[in-house]
Protein backbone atom coordinates (compact mmCIF):
# COMPACT_ATOMS: atom_id res chain seq x y z
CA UNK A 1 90.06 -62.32 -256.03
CA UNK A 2 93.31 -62.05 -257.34
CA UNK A 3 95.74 -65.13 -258.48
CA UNK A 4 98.60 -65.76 -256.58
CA UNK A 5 101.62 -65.09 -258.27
CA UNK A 6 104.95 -67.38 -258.37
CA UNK A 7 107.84 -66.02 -256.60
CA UNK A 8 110.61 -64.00 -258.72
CA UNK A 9 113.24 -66.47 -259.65
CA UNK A 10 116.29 -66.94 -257.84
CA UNK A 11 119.18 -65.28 -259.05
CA UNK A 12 121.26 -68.50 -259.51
CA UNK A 13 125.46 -68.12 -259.70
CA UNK A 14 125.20 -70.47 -262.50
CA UNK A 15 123.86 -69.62 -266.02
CA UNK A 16 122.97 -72.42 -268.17
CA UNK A 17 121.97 -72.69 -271.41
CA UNK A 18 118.86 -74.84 -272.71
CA UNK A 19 120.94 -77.40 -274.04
CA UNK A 20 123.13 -77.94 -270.69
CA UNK A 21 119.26 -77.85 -268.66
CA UNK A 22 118.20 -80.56 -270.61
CA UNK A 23 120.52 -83.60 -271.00
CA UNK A 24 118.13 -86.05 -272.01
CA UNK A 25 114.44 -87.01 -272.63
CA UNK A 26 113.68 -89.95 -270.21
CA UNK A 27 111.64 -92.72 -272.66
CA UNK A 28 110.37 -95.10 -270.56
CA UNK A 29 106.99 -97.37 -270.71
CA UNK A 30 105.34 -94.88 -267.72
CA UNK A 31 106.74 -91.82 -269.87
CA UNK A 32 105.23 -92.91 -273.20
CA UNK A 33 102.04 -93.63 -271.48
CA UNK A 34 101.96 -89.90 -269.65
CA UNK A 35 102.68 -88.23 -272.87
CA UNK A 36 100.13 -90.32 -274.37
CA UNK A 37 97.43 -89.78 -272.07
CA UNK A 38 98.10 -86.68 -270.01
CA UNK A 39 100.83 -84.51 -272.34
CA UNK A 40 103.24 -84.92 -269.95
CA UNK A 41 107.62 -85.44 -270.89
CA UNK A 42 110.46 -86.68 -268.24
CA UNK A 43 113.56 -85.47 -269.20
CA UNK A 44 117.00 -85.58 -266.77
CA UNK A 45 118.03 -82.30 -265.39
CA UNK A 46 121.24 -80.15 -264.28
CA UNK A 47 121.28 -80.64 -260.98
CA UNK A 48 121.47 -76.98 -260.10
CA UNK A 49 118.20 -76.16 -262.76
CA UNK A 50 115.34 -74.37 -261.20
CA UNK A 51 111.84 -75.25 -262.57
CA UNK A 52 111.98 -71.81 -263.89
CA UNK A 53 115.11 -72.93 -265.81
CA UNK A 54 113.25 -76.13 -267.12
CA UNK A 55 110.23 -74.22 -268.08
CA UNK A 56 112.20 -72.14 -270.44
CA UNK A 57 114.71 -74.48 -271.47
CA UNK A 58 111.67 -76.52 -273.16
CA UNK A 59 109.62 -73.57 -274.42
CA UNK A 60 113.12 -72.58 -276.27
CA UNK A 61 113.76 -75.90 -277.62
CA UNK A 62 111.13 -77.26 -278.52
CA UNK A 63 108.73 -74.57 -279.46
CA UNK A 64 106.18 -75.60 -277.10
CA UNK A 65 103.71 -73.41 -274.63
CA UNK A 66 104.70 -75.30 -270.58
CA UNK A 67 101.49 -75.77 -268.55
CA UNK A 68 103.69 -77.00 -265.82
CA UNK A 69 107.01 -78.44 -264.44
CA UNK A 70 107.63 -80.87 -261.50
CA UNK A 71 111.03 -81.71 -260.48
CA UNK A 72 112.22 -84.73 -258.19
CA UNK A 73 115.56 -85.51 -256.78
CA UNK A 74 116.63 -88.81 -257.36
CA UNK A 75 119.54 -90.72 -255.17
CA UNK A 76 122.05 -92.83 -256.58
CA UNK A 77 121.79 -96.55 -256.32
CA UNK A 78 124.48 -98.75 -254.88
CA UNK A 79 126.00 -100.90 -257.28
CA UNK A 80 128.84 -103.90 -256.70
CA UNK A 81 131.80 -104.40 -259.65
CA UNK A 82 133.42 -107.57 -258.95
CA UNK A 83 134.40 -107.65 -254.95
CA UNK A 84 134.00 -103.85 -254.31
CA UNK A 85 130.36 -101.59 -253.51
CA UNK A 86 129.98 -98.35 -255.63
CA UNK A 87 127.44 -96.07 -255.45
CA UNK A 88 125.61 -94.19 -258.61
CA UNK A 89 125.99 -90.41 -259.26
CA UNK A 90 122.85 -88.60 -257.45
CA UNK A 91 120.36 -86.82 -260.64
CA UNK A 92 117.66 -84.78 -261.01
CA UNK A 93 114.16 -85.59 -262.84
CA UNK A 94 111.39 -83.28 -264.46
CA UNK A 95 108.21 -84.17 -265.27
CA UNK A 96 107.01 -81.14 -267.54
CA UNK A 97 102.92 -80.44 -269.18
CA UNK A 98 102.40 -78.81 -271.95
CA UNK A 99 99.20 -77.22 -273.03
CA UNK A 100 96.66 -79.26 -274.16
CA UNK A 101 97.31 -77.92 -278.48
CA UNK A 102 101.12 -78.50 -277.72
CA UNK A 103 103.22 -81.89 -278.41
CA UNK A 104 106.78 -82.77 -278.30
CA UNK A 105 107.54 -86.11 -280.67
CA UNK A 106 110.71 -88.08 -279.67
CA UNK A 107 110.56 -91.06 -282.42
């Protein structure tokens, strides 16, 4: 029985570069503890980046073999400055695993 394959990537209109697909590692208690236990790293995301994009993004950075990627799409919170409501810009999450020989170190 054969594997199933992934679907082609979308041609996207925008082409990004690995450093404007990653803007930031996301180092949090939970995050420590996933890299820790299960080799897993949260980083924020271009809104418009593809798990394909992710996926290469690290490999290119960071010299690293991607097991897998899973992306989220987080909403902005609302937020009150002095007498007025405002509302926080909307981002996008990853949550990538690497193989189990491959680590990323942030500190």
């Amino acid at each position: 029985m054969s594997r199933i394959q992934p679907p082609p990537p979308k041609a996207s209109k925008l082409q990004l570069e690995p450093h404007q697909i990653l803007l930031r590692p996301l180092v949090t208690e939970k995050g420590v503890h996933r890299a820790t236990r299960n080799n897993q790293y949260a980083f924020e995301i271009h809104r418009e980046a593809t798990k394909f994009d992710v996926k290469r993004a690290v490999e290119e950075l960071f010299d690293v073999k991607v097991a897998k990627v899973r992306t989220q799409k987080r909403k902005g919170k609302m937020r009150r400055y002095r007498f007025r409501y405002g509302r926080t810009a909307d981002w996008k999450k990853a949550i990538v695993q690497l193989h189990e020989d491959h680590r990323i170190d942030f500190f």
